[in-house]
C-alpha atoms as a PDB file:
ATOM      1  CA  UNK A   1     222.663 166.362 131.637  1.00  0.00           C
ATOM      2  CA  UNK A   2     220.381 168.694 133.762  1.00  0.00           C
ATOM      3  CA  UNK A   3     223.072 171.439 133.361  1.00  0.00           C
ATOM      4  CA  UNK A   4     222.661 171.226 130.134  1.00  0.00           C
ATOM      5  CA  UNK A   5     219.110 170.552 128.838  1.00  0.00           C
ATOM      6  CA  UNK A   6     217.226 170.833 132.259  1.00  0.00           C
ATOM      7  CA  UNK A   7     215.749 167.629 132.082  1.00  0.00           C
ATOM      8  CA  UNK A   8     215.614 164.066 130.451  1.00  0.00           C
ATOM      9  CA  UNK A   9     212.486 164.867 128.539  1.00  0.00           C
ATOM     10  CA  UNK A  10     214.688 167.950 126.906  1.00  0.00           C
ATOM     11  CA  UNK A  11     217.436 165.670 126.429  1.00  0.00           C
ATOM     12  CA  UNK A  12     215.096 163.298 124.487  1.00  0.00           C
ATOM     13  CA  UNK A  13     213.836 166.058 122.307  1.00  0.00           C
ATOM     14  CA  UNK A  14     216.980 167.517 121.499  1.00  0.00           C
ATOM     15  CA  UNK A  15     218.544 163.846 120.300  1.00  0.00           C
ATOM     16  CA  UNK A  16     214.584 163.515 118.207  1.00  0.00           C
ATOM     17  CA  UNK A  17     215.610 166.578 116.267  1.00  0.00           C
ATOM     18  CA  UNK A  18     219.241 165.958 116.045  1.00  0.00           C
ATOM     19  CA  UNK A  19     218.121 162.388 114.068  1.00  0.00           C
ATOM     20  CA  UNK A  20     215.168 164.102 112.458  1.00  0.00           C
ATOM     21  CA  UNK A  21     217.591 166.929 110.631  1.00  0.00           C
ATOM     22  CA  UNK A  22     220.120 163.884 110.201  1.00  0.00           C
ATOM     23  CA  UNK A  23     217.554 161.664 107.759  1.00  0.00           C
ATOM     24  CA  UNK A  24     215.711 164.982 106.255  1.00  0.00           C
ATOM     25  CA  UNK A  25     219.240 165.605 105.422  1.00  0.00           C
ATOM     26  CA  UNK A  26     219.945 162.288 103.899  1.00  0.00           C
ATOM     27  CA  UNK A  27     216.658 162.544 102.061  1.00  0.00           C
ATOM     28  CA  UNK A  28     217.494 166.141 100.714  1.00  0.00           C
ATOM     29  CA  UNK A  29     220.830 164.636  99.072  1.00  0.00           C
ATOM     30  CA  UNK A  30     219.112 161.579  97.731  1.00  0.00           C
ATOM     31  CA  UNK A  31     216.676 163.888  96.144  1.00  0.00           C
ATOM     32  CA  UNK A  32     219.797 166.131  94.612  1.00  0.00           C
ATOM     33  CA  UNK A  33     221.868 162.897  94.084  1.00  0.00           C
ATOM     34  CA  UNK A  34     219.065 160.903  92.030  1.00  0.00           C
ATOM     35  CA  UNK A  35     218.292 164.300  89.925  1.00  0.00           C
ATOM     36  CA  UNK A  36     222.442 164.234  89.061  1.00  0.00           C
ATOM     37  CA  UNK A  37     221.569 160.505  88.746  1.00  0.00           C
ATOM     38  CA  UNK A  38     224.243 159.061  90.728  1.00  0.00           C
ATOM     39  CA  UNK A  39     223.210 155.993  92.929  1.00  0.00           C
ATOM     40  CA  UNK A  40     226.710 155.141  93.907  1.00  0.00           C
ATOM     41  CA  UNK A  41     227.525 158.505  94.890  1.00  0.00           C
ATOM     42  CA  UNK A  42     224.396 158.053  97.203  1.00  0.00           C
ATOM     43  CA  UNK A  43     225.568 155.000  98.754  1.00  0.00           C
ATOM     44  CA  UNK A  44     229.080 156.777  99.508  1.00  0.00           C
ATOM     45  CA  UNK A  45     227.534 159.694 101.438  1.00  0.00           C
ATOM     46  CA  UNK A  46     224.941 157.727 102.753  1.00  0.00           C
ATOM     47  CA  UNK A  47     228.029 155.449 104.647  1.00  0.00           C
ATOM     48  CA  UNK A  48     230.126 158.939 105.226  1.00  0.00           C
ATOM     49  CA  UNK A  49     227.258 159.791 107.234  1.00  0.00           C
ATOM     50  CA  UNK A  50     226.505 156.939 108.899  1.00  0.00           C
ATOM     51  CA  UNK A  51     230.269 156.590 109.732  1.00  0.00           C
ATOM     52  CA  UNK A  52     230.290 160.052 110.522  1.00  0.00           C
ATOM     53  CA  UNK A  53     227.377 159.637 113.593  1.00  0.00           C
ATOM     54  CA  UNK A  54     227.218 155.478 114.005  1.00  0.00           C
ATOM     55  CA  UNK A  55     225.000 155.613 116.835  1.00  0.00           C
ATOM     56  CA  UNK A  56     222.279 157.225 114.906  1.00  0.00           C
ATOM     57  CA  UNK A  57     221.383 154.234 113.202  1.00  0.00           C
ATOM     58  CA  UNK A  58     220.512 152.275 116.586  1.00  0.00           C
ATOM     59  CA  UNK A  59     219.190 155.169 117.932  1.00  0.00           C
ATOM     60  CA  UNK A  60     216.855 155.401 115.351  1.00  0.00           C
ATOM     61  CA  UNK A  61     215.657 151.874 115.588  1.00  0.00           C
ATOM     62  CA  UNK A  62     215.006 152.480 119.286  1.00  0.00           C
ATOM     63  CA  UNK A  63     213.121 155.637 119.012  1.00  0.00           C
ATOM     64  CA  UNK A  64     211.213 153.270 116.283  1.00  0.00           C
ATOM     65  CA  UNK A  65     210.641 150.245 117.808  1.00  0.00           C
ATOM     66  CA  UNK A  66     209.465 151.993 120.926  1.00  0.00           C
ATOM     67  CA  UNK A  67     206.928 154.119 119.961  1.00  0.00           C
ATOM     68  CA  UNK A  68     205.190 156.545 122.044  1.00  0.00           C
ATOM     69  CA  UNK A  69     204.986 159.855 120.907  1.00  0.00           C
ATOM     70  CA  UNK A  70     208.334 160.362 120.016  1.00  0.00           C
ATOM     71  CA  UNK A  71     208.248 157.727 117.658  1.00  0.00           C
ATOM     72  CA  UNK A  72     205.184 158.450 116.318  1.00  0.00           C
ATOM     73  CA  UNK A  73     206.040 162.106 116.073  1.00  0.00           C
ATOM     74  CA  UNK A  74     209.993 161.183 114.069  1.00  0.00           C
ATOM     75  CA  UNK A  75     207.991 158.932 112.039  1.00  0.00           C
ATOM     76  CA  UNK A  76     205.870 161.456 110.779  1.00  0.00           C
ATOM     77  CA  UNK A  77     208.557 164.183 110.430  1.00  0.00           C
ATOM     78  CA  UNK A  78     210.445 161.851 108.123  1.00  0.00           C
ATOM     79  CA  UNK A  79     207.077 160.995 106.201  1.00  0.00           C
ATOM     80  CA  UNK A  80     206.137 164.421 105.338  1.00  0.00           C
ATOM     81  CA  UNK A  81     210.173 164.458 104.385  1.00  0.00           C
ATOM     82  CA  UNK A  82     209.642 161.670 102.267  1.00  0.00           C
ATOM     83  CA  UNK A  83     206.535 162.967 100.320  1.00  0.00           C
ATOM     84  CA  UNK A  84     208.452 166.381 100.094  1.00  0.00           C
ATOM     85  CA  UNK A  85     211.494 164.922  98.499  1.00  0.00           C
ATOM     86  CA  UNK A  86     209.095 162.744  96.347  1.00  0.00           C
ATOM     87  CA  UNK A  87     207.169 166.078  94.804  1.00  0.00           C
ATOM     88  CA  UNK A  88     210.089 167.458  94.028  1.00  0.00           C
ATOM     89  CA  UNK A  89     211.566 164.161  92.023  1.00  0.00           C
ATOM     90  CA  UNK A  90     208.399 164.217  90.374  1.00  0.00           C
ATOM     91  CA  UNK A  91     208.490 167.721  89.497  1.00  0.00           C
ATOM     92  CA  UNK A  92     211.905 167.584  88.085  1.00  0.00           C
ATOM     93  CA  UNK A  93     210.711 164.880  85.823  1.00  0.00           C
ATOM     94  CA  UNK A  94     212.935 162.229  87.381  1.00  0.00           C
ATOM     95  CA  UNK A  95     209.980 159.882  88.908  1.00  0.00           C
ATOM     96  CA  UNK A  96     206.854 159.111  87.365  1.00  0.00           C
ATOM     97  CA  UNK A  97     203.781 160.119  88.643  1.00  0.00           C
ATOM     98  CA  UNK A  98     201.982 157.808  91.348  1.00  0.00           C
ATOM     99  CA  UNK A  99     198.247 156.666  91.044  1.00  0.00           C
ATOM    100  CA  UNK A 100     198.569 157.090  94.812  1.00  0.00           C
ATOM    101  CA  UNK A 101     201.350 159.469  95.994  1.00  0.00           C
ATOM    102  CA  UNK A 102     201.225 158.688  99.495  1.00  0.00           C
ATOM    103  CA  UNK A 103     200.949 154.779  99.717  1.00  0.00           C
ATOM    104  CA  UNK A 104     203.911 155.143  97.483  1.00  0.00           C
ATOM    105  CA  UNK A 105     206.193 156.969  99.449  1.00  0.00           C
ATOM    106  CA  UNK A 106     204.922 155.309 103.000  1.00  0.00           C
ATOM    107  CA  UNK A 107     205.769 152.197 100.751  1.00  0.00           C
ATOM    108  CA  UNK A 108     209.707 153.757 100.232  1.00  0.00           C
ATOM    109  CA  UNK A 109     210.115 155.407 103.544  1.00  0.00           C
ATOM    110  CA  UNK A 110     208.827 151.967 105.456  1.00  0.00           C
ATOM    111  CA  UNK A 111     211.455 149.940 103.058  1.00  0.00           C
ATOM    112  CA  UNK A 112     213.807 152.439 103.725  1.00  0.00           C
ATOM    113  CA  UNK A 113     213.386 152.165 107.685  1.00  0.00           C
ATOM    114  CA  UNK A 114     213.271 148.358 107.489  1.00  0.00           C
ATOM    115  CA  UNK A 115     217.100 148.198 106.934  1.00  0.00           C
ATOM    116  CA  UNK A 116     217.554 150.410 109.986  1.00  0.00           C
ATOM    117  CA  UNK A 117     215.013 148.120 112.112  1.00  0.00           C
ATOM    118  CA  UNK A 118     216.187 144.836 110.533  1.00  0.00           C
ATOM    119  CA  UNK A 119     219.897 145.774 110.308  1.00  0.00           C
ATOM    120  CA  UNK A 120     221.488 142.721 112.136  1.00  0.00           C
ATOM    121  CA  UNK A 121     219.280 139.935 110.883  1.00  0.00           C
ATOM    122  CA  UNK A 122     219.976 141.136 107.454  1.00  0.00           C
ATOM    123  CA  UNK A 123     223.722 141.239 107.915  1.00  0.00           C
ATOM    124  CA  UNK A 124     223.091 137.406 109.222  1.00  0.00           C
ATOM    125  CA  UNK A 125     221.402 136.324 106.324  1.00  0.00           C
ATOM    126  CA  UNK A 126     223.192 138.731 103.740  1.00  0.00           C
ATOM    127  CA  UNK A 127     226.424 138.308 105.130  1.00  0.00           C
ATOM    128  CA  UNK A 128     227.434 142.147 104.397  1.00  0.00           C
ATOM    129  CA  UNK A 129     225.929 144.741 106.962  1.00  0.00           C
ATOM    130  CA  UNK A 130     223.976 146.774 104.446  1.00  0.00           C
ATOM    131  CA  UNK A 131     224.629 150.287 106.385  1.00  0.00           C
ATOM    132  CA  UNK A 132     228.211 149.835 106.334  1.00  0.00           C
ATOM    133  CA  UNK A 133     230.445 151.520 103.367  1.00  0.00           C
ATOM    134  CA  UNK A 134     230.975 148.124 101.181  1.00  0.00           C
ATOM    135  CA  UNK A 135     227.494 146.526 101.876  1.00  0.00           C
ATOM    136  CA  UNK A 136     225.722 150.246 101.045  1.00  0.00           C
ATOM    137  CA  UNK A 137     226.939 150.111  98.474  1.00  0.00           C
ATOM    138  CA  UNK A 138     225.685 146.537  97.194  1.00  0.00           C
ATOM    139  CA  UNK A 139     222.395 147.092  98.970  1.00  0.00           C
ATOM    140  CA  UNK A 140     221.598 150.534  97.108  1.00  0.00           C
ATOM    141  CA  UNK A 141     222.843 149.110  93.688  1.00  0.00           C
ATOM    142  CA  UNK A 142     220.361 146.245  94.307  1.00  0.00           C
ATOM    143  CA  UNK A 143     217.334 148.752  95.772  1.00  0.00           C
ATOM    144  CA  UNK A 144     218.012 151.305  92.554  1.00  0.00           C
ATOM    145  CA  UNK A 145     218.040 148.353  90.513  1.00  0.00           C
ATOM    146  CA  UNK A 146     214.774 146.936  91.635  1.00  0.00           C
ATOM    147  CA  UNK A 147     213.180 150.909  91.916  1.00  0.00           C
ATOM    148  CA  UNK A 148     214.474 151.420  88.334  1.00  0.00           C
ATOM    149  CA  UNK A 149     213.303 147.864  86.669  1.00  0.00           C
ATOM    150  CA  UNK A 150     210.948 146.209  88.959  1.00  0.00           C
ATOM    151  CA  UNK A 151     211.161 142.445  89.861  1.00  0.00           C
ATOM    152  CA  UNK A 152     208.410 140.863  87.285  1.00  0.00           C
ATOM    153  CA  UNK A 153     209.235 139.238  83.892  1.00  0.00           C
ATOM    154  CA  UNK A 154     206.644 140.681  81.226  1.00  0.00           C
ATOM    155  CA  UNK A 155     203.778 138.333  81.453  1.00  0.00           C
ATOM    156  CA  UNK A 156     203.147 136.540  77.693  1.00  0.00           C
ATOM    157  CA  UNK A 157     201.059 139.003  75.822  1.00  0.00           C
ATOM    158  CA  UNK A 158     200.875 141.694  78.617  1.00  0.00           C
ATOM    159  CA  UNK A 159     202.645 144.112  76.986  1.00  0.00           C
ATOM    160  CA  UNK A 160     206.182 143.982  79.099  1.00  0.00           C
ATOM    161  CA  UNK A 161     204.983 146.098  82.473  1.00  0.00           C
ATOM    162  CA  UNK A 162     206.507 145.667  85.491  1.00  0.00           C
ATOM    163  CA  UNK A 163     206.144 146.144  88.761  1.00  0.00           C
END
């Protein structure tokens, strides 16, 4: 390890950019997938990649749950990600606009992270692990479901909006 990165603190930042470029990666495709408007196709590279580096999920978590300065530094990095991808949804006229832009996507990054964070209990309750191929793929038809149509039933006489 000291060979190669000189120290554990080099190590460390080296595996925070490796996951960094990993999920701004992700969230490049999902912005190029949703414009195509393919959710499934999302869910199959999204478990490809996952597959593809399975650690990263956990490590993720860790980095995460641990906080310090390299979690408060990833978090941010995949914010600023997040709001980028965001703009340019909105620009291409595939997401409305937001009343407030950045609640909104701290709102989707934060539900996106929960799965990560949350990943066993949901597979408990669930009964499908919802980063694996088969139970991405239920879990983003579900999330693009809910994104695309809300949750609420029109209220009577309120005109049919959702949230």
């Amino acid at each position: 390890m000291i060979h190669h990165y000189g120290s554990k603190e080099k190590l460390r930042e080296v595996l925070e950019e490796r996951v960094t470029a990993f999920l701004e990666s992700m969230l490049a495709d999902l912005a190029r997938i949703t414009e195509e408007g393919g959710s499934a196709t999302l869910a199959g590279l999204s478990a490809d990649r996952l597959e593809s580096e399975p650690a990263m999920a956990g490590y993720v978590r860790r980095l995460l749950c641990d906080g310090g300065p390299a979690g408060v530094a990833l978090f941010e990095r995949l914010y600023q990600a997040t709001r980028a991808g965001m703009q340019a949804l909105e620009q291409a006229g595939v997401i409305r606009a937001s009343q407030d832009a950045l609640v909104r996507d701290a709102f989707l990054l934060s539900n996106d992270l929960a799965v990560l964070l949350l990943r066993p209990h949901l597979s408990q309750v669930v009964g499908i692990d919802p980063l694996a191929r088969d139970g991405l793929a239920r879990w983003s038809a579900e999330v693009f479901d809910v994104y695309a149509r809300g949750v609420f039933l029109p209220a009577a006489g309120q005109g049919g909006a959702t949230a």
